[in-house]
C-alpha atoms as a PDB file:
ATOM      1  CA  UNK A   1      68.425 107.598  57.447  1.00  0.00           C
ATOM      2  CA  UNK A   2      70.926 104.807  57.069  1.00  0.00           C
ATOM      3  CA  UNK A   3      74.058 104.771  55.453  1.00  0.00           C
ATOM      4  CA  UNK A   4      74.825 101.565  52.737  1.00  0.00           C
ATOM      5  CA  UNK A   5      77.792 101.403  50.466  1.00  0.00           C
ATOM      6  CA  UNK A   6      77.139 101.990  46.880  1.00  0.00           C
ATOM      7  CA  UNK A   7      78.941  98.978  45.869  1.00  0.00           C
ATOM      8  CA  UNK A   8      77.936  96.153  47.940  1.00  0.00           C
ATOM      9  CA  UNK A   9      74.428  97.706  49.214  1.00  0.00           C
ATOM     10  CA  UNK A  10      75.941  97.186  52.351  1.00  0.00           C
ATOM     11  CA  UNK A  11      75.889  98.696  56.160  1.00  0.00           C
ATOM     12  CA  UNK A  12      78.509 101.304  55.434  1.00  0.00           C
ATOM     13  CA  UNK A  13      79.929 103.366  58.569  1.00  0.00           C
ATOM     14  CA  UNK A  14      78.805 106.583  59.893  1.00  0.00           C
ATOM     15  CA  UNK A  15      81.243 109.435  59.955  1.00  0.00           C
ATOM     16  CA  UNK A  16      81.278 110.738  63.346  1.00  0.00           C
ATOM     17  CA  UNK A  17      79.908 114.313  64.701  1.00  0.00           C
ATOM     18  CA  UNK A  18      82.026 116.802  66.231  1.00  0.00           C
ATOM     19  CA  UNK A  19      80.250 118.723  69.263  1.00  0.00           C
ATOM     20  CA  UNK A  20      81.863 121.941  69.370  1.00  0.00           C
ATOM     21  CA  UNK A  21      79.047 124.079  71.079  1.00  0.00           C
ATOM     22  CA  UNK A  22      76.756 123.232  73.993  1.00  0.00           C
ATOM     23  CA  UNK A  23      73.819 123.370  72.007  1.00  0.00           C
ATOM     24  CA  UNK A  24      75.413 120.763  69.359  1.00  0.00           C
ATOM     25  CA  UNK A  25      76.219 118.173  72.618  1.00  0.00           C
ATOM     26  CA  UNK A  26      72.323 119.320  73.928  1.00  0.00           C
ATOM     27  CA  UNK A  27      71.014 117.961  70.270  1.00  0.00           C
ATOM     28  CA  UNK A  28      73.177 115.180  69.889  1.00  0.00           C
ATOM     29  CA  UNK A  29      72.099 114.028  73.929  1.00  0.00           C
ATOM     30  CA  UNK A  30      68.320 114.976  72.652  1.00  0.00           C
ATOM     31  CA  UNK A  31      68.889 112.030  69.774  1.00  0.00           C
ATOM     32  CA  UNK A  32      70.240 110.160  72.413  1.00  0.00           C
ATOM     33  CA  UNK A  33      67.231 109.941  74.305  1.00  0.00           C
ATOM     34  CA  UNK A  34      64.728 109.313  71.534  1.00  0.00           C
ATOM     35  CA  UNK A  35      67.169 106.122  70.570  1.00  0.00           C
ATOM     36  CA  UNK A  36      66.590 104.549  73.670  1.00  0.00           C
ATOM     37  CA  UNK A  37      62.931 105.525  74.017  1.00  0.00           C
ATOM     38  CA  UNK A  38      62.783 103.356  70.567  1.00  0.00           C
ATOM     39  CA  UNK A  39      64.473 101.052  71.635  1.00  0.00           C
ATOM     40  CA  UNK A  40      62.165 100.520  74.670  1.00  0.00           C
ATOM     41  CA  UNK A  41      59.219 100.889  72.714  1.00  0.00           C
ATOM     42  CA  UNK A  42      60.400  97.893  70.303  1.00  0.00           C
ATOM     43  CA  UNK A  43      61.563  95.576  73.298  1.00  0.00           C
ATOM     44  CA  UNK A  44      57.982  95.443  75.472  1.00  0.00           C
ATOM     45  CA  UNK A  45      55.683  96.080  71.603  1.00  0.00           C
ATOM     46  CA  UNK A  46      52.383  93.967  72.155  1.00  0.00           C
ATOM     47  CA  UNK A  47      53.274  91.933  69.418  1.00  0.00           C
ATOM     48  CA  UNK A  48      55.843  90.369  71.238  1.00  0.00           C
ATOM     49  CA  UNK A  49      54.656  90.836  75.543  1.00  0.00           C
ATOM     50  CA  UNK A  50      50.852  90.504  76.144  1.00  0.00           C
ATOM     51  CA  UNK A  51      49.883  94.220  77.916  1.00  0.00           C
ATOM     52  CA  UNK A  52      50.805  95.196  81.711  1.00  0.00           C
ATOM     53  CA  UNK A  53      47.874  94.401  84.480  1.00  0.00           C
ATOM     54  CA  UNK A  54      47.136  98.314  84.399  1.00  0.00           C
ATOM     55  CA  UNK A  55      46.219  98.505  81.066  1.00  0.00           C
ATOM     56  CA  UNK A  56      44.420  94.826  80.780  1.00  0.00           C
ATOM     57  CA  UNK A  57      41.918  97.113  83.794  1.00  0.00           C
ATOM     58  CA  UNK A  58      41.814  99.999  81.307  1.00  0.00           C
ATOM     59  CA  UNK A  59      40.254  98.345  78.935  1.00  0.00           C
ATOM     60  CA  UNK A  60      38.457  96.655  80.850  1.00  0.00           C
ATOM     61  CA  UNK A  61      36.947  99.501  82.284  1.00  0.00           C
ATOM     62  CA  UNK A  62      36.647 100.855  78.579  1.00  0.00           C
ATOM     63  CA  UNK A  63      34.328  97.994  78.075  1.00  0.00           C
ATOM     64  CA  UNK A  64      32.207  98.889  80.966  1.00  0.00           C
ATOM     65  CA  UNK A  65      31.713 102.365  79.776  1.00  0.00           C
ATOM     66  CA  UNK A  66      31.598 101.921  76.451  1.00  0.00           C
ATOM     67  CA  UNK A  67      31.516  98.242  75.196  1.00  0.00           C
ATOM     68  CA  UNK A  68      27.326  97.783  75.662  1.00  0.00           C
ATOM     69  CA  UNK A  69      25.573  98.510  72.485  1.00  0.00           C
ATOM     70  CA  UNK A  70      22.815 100.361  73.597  1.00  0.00           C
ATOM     71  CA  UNK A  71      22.393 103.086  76.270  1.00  0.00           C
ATOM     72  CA  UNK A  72      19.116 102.316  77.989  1.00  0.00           C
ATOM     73  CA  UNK A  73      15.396 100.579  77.371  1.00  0.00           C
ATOM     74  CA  UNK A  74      14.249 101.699  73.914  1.00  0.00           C
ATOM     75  CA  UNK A  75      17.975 102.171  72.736  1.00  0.00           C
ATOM     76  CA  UNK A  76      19.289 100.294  69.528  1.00  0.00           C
ATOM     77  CA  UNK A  77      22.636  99.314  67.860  1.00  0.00           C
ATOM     78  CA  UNK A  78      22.497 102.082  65.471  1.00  0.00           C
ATOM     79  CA  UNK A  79      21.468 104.667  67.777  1.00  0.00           C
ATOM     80  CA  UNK A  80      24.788 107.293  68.804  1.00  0.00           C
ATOM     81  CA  UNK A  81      25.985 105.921  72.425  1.00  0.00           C
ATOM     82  CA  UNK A  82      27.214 108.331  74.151  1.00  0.00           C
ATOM     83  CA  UNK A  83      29.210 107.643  77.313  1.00  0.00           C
ATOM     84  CA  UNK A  84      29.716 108.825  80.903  1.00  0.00           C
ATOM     85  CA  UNK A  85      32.090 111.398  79.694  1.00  0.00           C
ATOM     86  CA  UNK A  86      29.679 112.926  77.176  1.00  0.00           C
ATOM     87  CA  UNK A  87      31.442 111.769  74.084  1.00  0.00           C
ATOM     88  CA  UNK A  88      30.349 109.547  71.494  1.00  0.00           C
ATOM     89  CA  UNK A  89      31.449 105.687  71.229  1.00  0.00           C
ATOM     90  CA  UNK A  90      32.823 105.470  67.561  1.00  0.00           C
ATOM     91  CA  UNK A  91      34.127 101.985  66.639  1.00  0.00           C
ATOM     92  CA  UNK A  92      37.147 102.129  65.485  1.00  0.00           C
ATOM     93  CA  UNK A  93      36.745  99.283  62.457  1.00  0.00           C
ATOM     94  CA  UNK A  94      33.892 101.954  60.889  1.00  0.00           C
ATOM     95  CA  UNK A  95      36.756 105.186  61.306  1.00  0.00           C
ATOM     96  CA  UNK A  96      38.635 102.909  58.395  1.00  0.00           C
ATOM     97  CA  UNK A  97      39.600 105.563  55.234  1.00  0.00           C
ATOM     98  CA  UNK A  98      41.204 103.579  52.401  1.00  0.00           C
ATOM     99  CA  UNK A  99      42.870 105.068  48.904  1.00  0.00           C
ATOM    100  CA  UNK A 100      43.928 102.781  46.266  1.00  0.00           C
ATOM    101  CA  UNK A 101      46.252 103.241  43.095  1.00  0.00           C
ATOM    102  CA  UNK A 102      48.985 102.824  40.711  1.00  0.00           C
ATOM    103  CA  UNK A 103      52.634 103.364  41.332  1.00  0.00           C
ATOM    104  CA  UNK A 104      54.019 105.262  38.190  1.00  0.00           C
ATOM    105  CA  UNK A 105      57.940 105.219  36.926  1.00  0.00           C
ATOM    106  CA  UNK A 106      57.602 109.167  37.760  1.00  0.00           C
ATOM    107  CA  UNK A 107      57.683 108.293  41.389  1.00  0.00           C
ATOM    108  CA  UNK A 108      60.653 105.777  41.268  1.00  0.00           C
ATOM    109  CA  UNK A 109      64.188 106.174  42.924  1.00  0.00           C
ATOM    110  CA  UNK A 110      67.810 105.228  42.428  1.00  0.00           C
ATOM    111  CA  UNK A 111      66.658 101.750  43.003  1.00  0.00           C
ATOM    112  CA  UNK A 112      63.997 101.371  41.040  1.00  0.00           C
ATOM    113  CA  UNK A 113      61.201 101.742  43.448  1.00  0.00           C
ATOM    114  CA  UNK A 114      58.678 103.934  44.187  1.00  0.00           C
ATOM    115  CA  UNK A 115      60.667 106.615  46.615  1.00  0.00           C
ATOM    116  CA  UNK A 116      60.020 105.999  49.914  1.00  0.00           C
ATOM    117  CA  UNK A 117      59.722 110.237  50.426  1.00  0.00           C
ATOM    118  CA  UNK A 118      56.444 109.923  48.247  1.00  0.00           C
ATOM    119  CA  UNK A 119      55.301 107.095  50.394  1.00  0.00           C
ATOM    120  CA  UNK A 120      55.350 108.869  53.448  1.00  0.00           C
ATOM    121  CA  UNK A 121      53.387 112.041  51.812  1.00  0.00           C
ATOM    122  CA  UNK A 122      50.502 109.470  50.559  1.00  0.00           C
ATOM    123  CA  UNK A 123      50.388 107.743  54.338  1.00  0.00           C
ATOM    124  CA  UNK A 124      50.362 112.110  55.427  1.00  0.00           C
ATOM    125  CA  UNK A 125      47.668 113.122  53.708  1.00  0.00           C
ATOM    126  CA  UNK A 126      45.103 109.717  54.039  1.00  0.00           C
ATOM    127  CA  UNK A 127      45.823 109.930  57.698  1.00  0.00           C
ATOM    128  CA  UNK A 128      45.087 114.027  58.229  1.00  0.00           C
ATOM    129  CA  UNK A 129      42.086 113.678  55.829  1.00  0.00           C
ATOM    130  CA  UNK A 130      40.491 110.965  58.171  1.00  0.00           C
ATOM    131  CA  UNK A 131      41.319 112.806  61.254  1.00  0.00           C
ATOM    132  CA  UNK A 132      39.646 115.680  59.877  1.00  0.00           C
ATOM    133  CA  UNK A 133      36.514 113.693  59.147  1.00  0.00           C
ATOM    134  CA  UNK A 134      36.462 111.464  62.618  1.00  0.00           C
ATOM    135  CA  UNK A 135      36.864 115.347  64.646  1.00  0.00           C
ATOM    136  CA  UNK A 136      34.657 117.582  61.962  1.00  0.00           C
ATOM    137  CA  UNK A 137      37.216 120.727  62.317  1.00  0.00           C
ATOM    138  CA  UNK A 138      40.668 121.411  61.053  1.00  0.00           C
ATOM    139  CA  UNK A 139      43.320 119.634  62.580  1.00  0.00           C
ATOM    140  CA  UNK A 140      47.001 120.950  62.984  1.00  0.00           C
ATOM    141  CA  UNK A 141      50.166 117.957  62.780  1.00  0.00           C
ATOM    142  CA  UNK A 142      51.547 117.232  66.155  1.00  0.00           C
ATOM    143  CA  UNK A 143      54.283 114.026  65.603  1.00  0.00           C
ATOM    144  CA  UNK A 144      55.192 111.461  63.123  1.00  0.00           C
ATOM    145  CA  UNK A 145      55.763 108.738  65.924  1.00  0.00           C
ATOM    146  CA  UNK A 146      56.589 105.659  63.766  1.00  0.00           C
ATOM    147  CA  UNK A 147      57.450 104.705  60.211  1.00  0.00           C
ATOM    148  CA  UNK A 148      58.918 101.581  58.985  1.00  0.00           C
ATOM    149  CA  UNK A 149      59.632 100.334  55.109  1.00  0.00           C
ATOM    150  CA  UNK A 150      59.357  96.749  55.251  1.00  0.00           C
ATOM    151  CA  UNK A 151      59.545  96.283  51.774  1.00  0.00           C
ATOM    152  CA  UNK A 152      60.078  98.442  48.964  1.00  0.00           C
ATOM    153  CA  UNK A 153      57.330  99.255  46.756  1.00  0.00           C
ATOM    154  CA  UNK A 154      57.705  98.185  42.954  1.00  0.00           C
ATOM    155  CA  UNK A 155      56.612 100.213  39.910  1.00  0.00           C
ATOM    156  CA  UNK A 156      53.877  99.517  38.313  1.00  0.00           C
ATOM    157  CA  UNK A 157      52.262  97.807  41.449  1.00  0.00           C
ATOM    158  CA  UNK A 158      49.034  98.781  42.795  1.00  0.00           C
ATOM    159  CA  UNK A 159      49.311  99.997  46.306  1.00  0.00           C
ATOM    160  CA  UNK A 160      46.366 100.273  48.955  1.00  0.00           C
ATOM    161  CA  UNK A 161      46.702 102.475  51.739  1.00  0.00           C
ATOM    162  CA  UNK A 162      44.369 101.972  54.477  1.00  0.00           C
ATOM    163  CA  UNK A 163      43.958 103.794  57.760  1.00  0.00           C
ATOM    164  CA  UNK A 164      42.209 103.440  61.275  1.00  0.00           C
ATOM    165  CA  UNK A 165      41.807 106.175  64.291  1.00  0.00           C
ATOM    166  CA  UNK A 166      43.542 104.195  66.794  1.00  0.00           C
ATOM    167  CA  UNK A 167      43.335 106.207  70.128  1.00  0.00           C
ATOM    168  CA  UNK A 168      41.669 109.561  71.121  1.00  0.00           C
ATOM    169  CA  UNK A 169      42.316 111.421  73.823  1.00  0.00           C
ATOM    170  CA  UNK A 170      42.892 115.000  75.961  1.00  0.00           C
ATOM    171  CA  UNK A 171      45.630 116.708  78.115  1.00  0.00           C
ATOM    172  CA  UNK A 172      46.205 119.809  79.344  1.00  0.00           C
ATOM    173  CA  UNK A 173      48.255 121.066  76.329  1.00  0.00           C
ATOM    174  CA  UNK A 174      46.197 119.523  73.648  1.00  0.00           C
ATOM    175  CA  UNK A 175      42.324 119.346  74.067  1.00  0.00           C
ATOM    176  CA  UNK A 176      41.676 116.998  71.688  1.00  0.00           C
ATOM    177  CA  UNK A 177      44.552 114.478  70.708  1.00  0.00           C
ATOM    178  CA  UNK A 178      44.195 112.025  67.266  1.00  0.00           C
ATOM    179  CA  UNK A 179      46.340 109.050  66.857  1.00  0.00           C
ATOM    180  CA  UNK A 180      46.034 107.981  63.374  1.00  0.00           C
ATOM    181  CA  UNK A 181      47.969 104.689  61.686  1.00  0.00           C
ATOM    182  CA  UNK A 182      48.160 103.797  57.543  1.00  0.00           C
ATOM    183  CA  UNK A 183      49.066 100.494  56.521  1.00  0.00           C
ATOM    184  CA  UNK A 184      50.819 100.155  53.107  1.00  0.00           C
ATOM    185  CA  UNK A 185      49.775  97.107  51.168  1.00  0.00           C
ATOM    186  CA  UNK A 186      51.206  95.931  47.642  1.00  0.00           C
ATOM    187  CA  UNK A 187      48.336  94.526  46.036  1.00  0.00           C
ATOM    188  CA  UNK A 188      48.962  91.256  43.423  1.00  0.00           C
ATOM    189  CA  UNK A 189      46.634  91.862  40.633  1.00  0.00           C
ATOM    190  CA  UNK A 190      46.347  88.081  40.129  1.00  0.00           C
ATOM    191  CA  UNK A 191      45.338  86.637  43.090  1.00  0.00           C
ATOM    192  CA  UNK A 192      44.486  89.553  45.095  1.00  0.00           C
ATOM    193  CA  UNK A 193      47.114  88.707  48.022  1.00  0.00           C
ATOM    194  CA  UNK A 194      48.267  91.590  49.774  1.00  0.00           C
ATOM    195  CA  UNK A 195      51.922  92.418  51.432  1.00  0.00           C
ATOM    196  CA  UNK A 196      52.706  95.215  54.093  1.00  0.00           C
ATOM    197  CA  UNK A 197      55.029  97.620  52.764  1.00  0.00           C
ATOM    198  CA  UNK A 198      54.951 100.249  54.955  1.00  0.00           C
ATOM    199  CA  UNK A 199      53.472 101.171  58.573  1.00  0.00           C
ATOM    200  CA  UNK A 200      52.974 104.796  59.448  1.00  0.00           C
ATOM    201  CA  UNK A 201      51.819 106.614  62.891  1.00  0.00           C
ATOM    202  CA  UNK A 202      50.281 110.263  63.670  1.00  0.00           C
ATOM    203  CA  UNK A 203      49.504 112.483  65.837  1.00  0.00           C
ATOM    204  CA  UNK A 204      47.498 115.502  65.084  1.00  0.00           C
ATOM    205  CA  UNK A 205      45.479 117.654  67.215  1.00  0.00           C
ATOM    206  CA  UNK A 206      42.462 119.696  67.209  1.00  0.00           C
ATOM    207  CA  UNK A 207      42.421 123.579  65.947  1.00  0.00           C
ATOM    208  CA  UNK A 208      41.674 126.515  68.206  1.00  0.00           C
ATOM    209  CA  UNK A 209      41.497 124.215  71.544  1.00  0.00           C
ATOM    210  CA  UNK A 210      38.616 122.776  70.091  1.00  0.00           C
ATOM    211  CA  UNK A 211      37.720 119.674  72.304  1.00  0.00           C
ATOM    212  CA  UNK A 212      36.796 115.984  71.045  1.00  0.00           C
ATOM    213  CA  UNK A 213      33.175 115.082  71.199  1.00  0.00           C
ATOM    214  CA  UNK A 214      33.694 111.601  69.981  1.00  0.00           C
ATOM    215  CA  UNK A 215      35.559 108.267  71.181  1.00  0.00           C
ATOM    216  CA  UNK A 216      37.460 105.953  68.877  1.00  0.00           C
ATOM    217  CA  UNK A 217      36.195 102.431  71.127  1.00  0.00           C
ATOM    218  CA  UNK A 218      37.897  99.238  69.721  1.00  0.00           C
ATOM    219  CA  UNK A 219      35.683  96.112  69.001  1.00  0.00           C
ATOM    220  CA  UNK A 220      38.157  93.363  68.679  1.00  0.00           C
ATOM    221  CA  UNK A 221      40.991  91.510  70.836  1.00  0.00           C
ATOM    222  CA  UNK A 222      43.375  93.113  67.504  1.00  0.00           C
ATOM    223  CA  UNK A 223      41.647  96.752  67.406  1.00  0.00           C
ATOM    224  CA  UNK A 224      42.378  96.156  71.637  1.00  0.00           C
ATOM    225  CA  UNK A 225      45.920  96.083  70.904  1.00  0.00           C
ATOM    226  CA  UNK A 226      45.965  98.580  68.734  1.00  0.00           C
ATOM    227  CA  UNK A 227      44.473 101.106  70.676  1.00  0.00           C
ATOM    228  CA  UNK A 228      46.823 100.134  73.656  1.00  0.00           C
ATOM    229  CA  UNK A 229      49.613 100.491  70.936  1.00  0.00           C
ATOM    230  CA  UNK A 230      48.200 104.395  70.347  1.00  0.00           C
ATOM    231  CA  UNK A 231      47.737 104.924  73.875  1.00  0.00           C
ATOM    232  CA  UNK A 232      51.840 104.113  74.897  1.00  0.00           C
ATOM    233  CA  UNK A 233      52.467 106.110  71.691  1.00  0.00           C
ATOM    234  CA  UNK A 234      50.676 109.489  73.332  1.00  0.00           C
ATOM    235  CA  UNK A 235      52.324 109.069  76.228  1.00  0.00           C
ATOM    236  CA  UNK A 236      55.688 108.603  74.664  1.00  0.00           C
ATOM    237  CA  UNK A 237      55.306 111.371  72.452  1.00  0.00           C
ATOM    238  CA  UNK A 238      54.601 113.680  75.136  1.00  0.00           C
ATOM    239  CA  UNK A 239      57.086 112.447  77.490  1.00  0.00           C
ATOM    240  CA  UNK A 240      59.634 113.517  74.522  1.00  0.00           C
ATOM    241  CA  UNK A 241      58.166 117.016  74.158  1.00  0.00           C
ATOM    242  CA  UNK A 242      58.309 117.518  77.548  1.00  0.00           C
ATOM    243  CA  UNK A 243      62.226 116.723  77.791  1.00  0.00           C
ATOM    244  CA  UNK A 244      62.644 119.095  74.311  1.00  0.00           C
ATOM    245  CA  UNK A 245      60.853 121.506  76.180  1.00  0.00           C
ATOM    246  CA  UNK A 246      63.297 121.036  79.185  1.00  0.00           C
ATOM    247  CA  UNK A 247      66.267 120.841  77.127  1.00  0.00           C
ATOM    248  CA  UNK A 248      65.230 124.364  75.245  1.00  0.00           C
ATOM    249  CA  UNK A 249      65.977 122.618  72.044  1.00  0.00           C
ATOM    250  CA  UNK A 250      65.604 124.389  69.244  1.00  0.00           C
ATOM    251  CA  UNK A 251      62.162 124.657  67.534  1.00  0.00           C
ATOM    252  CA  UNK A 252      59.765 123.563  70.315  1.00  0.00           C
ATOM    253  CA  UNK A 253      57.147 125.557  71.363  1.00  0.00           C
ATOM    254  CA  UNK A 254      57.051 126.859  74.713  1.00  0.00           C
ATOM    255  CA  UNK A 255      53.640 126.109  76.835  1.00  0.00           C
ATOM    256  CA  UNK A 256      52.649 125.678  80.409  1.00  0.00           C
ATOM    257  CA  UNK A 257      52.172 122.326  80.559  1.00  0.00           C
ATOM    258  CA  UNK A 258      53.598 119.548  78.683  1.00  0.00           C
ATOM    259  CA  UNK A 259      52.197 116.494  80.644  1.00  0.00           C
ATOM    260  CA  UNK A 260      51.170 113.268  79.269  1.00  0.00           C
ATOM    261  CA  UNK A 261      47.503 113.011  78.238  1.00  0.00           C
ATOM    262  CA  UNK A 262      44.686 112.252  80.336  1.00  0.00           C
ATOM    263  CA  UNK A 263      42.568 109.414  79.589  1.00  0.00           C
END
């Protein structure tokens, strides 16, 4: 949330919180954390730093296992590859799930544009339909890990959402992790030119500890970066629930173990 001033549509302040109880001060310390984690995240994003040395040899070693097209003599480019790990190689440009359509005055806000709530349940259910279909089992909703509105959404504009499976992985926890993203795109009906809106990131996991038996394997330098982008999301998103769990804050789950994924 952010707080603007009615008037001027301008940064308004933020009345402060009084901590009277030691679980208020535990919260408040909680938000804290997740702030700076953010603000981490933001400052060392691969669209600004090219990635560390260890994860330039992870994928690199990705492309080993999994970047050949075929898996022996006889063995074609359409044929399943399955890799030292027993799962299969699914690129990640063919896990792509797209919905397309017309933003309606219903919808709209205070502003005038299409509410941003509404947005965010469009980006939900595109994303946990196509982890459903990439896994083949019901899927339960772990984490929203990022959402940003970089444009509002006008009415009567045609939006296309579009989403990819951008990492895949396992921990102790969770035995079959899905990080999914959904791009927002205002569509001109003219001359078909498209502007990001909106950029949305989940994490669901499999149902009844059912394990992955496929690999979402990116193809391009860009799907690359996105699937290091997923990766550092896992791992921050269970770094958090461990230090909730820690914390005892309200509403977490207990488990025994709350480690980052394996890859």
């Amino acid at each position: 949330m952010v707080c603007r001033d009615a008037k001027t549509h301008k940064a308004a302040p933020v009345n402060p919180l009084k901590l009277s109880t030691p679980e208020d001060k535990q919260l408040f310390a909680l938000g804290e954390t997740h702030k700076d984690h953010r603000r981490v995240r933001t400052s060392v994003s691969l669209d600004r730093l090219p990635p560390t040395s260890l994860e330039a040899e992870e994928l690199h070693s990705l492309f080993l296992q999994y970047g050949n097209f075929g898996t022996g003599v006889g063995k074609s480019e359409n044929e399943p590859f399955v890799g030292p790990d027993g799962l299969r190689r699914v690129w990640m440009g063919d896990t792509r799930l797209e919905k397309c359509m017309m933003m309606f005055p219903q919808e709209r806000n205070v502003h005038q544009k299409v509410f941003g709530g509404y947005l965010m349940r469009l980006a939900y259910e595109l994303g946990f339909a196509n982890a459903e279909l990439f896994t083949g089992c019901h899927v339960l909703f772990v984490s929203l890990d990022c959402i940003s509105f970089a444009k509002p959404v006008p009415i009567g504009s045609i939006l296309r959402l579009s989403s990819h499976i951008l990492h895949t992985t396992s921990s102790e926890q969770f035995p079959g992790l899905i990080h999914v993203g959904v791009q927002a795109n205002v569509v001109d009906v003219a001359t078909g030119k498209e502007q990001t809106t909106n950029d949305f990131r989940f994490t669901w996991c499999t149902d009844h500890n059912i394990p992955l038996t496929r690999k979402v394997v990116p193809k391009t330098y860009k799907e690359a970066m996105q699937w290091l982008e997923g990766r550092r999301a896992l791992e921050l998103g269970a770094e958090i629930r461990t230090i909730r769990y820690a914390a005892g804050a309200p509403g977490i789950r207990g488990t025994d173990s709350t480690k980052a994924p394996k890859n």
